[in-house]
Protein backbone atom coordinates (compact mmCIF):
# COMPACT_ATOMS: atom_id res chain seq x y z
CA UNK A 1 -227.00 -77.02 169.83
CA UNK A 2 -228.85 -74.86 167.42
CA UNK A 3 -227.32 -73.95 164.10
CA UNK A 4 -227.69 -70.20 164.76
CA UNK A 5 -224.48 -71.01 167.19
CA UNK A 6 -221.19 -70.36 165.43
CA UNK A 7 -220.06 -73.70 167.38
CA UNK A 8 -222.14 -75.83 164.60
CA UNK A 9 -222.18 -73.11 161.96
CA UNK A 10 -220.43 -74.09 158.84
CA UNK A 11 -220.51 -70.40 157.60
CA UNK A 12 -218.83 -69.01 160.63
CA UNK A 13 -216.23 -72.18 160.51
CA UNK A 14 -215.45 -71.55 157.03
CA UNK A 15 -215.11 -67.40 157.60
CA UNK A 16 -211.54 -67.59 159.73
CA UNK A 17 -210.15 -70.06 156.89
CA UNK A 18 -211.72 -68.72 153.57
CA UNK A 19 -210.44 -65.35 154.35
CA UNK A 20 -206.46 -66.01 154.38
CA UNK A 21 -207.18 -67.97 150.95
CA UNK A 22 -208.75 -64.78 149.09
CA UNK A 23 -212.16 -66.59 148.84
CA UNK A 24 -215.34 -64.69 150.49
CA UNK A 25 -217.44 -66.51 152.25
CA UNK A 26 -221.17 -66.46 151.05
CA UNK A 27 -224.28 -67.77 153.15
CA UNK A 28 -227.66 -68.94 151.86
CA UNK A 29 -229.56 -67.13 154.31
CA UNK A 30 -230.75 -63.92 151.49
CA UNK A 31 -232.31 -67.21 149.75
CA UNK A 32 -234.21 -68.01 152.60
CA UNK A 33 -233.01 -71.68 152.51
CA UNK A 34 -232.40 -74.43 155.57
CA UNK A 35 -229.90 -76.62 155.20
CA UNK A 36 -230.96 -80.30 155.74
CA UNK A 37 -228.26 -83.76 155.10
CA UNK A 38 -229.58 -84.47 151.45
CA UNK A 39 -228.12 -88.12 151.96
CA UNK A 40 -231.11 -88.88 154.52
CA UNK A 41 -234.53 -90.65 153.56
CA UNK A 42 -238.01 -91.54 155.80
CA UNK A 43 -239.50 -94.89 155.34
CA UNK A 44 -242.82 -96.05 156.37
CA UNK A 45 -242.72 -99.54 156.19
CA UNK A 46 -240.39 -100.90 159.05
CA UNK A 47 -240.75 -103.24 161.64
CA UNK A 48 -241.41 -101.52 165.81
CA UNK A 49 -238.63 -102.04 167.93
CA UNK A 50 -241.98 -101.98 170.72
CA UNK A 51 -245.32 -103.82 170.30
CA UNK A 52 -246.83 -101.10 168.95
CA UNK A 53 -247.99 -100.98 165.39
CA UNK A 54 -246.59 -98.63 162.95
CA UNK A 55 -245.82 -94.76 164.25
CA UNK A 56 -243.81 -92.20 162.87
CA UNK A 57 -241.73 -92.84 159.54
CA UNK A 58 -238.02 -93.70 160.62
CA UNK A 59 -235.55 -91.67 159.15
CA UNK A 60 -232.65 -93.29 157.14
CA UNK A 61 -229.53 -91.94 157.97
CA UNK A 62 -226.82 -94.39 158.10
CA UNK A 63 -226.11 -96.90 155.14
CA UNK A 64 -223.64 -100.09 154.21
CA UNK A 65 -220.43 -99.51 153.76
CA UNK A 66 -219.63 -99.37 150.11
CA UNK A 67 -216.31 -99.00 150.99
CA UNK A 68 -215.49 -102.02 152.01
CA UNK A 69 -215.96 -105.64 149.57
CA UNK A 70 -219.62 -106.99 149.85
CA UNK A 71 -218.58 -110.55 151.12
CA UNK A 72 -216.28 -109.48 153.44
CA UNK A 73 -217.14 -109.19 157.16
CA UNK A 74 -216.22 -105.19 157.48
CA UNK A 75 -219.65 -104.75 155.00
CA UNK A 76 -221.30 -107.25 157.21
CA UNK A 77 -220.59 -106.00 160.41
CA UNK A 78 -220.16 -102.17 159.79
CA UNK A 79 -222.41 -98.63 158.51
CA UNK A 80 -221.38 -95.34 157.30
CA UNK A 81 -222.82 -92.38 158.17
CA UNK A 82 -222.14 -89.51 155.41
CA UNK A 83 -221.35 -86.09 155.81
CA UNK A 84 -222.82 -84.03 153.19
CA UNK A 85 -220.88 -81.86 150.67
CA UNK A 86 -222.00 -77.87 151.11
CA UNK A 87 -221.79 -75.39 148.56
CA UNK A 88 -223.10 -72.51 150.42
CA UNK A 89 -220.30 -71.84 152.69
CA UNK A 90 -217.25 -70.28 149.70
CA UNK A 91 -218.03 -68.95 146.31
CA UNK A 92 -215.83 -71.19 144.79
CA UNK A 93 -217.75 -74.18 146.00
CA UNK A 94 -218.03 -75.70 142.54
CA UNK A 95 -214.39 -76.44 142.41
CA UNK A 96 -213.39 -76.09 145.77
CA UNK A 97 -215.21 -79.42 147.88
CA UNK A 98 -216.14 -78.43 151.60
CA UNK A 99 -218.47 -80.68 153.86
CA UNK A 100 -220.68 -79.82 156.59
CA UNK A 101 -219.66 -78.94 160.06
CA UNK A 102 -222.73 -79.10 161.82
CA UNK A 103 -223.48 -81.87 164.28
CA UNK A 104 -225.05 -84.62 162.21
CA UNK A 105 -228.79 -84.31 163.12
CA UNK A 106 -228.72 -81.17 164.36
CA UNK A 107 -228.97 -79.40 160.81
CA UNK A 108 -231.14 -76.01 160.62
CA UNK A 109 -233.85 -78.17 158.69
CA UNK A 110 -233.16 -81.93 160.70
CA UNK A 111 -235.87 -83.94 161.54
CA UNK A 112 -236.08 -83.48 165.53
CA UNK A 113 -238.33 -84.47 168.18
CA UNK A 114 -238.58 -82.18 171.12
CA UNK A 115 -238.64 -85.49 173.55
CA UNK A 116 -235.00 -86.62 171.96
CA UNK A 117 -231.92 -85.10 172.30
CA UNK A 118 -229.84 -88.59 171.26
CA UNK A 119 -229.90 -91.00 168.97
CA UNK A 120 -232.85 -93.59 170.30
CA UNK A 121 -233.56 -96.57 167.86
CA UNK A 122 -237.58 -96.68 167.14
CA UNK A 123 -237.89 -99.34 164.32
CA UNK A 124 -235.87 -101.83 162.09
CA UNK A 125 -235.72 -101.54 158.35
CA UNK A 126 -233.32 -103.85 156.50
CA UNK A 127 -232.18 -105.26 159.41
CA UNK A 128 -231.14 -102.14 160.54
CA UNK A 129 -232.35 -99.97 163.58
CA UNK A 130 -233.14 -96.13 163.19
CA UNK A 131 -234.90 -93.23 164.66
CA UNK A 132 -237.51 -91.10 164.25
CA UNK A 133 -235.13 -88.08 164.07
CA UNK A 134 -232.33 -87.05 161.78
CA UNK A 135 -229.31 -88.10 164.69
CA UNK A 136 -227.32 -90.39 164.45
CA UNK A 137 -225.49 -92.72 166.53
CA UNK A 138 -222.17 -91.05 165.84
CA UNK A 139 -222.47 -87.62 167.80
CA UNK A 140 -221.36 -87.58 170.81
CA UNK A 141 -222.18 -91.43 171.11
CA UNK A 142 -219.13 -92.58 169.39
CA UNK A 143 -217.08 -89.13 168.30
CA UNK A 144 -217.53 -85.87 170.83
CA UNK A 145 -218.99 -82.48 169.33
CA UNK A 146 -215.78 -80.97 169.59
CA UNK A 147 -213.69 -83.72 167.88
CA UNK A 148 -216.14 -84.00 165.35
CA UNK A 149 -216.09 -80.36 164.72
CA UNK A 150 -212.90 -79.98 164.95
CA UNK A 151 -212.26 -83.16 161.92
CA UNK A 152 -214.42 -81.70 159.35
CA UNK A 153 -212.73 -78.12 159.43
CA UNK A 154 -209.49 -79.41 159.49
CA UNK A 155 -210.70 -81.55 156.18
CA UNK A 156 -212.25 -78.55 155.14
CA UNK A 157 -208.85 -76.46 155.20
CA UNK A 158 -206.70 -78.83 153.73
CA UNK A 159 -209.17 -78.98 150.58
CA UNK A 160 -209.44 -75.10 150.48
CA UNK A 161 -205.46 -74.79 149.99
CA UNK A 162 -205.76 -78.29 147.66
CA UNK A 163 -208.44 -77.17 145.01
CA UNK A 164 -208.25 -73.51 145.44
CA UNK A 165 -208.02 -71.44 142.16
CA UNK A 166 -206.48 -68.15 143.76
CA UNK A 167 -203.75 -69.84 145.30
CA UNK A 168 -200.31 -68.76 144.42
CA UNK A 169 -198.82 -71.96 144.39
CA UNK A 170 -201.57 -73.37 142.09
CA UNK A 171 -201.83 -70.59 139.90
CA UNK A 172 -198.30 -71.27 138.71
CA UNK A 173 -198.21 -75.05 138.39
CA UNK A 174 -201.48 -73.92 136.11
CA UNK A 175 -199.13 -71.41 134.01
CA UNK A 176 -196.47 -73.60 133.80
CA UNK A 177 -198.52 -76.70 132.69
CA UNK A 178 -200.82 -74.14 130.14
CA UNK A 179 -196.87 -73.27 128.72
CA UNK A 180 -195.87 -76.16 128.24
CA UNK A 181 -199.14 -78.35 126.37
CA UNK A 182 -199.44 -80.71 129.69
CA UNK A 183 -195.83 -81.55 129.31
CA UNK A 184 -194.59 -80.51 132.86
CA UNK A 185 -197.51 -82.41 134.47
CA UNK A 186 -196.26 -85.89 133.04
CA UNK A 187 -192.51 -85.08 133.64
CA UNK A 188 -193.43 -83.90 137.54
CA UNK A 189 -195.23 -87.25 137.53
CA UNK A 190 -192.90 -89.94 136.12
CA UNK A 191 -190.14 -88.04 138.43
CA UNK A 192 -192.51 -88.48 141.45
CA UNK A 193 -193.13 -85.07 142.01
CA UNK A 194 -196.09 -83.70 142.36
CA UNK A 195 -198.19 -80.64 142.15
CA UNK A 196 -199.28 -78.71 145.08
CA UNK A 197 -202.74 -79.54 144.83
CA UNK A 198 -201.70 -83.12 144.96
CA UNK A 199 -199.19 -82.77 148.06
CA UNK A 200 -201.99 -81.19 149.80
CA UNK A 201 -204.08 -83.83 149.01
CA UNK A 202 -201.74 -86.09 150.09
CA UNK A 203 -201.19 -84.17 153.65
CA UNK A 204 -204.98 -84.65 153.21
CA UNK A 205 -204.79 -88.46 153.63
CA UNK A 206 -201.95 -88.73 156.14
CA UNK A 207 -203.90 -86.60 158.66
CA UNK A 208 -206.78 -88.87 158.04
CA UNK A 209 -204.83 -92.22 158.54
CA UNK A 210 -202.26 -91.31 160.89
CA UNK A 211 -204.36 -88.51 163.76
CA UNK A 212 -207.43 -89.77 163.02
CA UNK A 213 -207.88 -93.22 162.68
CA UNK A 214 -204.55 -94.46 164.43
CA UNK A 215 -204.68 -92.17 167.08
CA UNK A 216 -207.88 -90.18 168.18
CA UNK A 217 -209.97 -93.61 166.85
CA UNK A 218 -207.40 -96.22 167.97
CA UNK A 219 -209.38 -97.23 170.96
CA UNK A 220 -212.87 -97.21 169.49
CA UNK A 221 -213.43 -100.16 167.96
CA UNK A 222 -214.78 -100.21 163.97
CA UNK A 223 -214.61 -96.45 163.86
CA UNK A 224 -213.08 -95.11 160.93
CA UNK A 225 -213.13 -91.81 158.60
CA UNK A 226 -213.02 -92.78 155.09
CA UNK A 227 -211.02 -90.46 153.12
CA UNK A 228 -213.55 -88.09 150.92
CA UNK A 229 -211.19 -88.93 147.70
CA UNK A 230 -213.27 -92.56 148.13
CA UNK A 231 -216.54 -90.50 147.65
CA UNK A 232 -215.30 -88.43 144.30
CA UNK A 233 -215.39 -85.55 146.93
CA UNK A 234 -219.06 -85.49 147.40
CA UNK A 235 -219.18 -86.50 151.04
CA UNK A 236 -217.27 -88.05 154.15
CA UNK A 237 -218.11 -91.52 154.87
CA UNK A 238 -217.54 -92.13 158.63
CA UNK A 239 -217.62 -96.00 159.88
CA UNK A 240 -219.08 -97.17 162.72
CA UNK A 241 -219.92 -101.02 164.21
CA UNK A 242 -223.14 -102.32 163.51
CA UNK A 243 -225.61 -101.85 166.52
């Protein structure tokens, strides 16, 4: 899928939802700029996967899973692939996080090969295997287009209504907590209740655990979505079994 289609297009994605939330949507195509998965590298030195010597660089696009404690056997036997934070898609995008939606790989400025249309291993580089292109073995391999789609707006939405500044319910837990020096923010807390932006955050985290990773992942072994709280907000961490 190319990212002119609206299917992988974050801008078109975020349209429907920014506009109920009194945010416009912006795009960075005036700038002329191509948006690429900044969390990607290329290496040179790597070992062939065939007995040829050397090739193209492989392209680093999965990475251990910092989530999880260094000795334990989750770190050993697991990856992450992370979904990039976009700030191109809402003018608000310094305060308000929102992730890519297109198909990992399939980015306007990806690495791609017109020979590969899936993730084929080419080379091993800390005793990992990668590619020469920027997919990765999570789409459609382990998560379909749709579904994966489908995830990252829904993420997307609940963090628009979470962090949004225009939003009614925010804008008065904001007056009330400016009134009162900070004051109703530590009663709300020690009487366990919480803000808005926190409750959606919290809805935020329930989806994740109980539709994604108990149900729509129950079956697939290792694969989990990390919650983006575990990333400061700066990107989605999806697990995946070591190949």
């Amino acid at each position: 899928m190319s990212g002119g289609e609206n299917v992988n297009n974050p801008d078109a994605r975020a349209a429907g939802v920014v506009a109920s939330n009194d945010l416009k949507s912006v795009s960075n195509d005036e700038e002329g700029l191509l948006f690429f998965n900044h969390h990607e590298y290329l290496i040179d030195k790597y070992e062939p996967l065939t007995s040829s010597s050397g090739g193209p660089s492989l392209v680093i696009n999965h990475f251990p899973n910092i989530h999880a404690a260094i000795n334990s056997s989750t770190f050993a036997s697991t990856r992450i692939v992370r979904i990039p934070r976009v700030y191109h898609t809402i003018e608000s995008s310094d305060s308000v996080p929102q992730f890519s939606s297109y198909i990992p790989g399939r980015e306007p400025a990806s690495i791609t090969l017109d020979t590969e249309n899936e993730y084929i291993p080419f080379g091993r580089f800390d005793d990992n295997m990668f590619g020469q292109t920027s997919l990765t073995p999570l789409v459609p391999d382990l998560i379909g287009e749709d579904e994966y789609i489908e995830i990252i707006t829904t993420i997307n939405s609940y963090l628009l209504e979470a962090f949004n500044p225009y939003n009614l319910y925010n804008i008065i837990d904001s007056i009330f907590d400016f009134l009162t020096g900070g004051l109703l923010s530590m009663t709300m807390e020690s009487l366990r209740w919480r803000s808005y932006s926190k409750r959606k955050l919290a809805d935020l985290d329930k989806y994740i655990d109980q539709e994604i990773n108990q149900k729509l992942f129950k079956n697939k072994d290792g694969l989990q979505l990390i919650s983006p709280r575990s990333s400061g907000y700066l990107s989605v961490s999806i697990q995946f079994n070591v190949i």
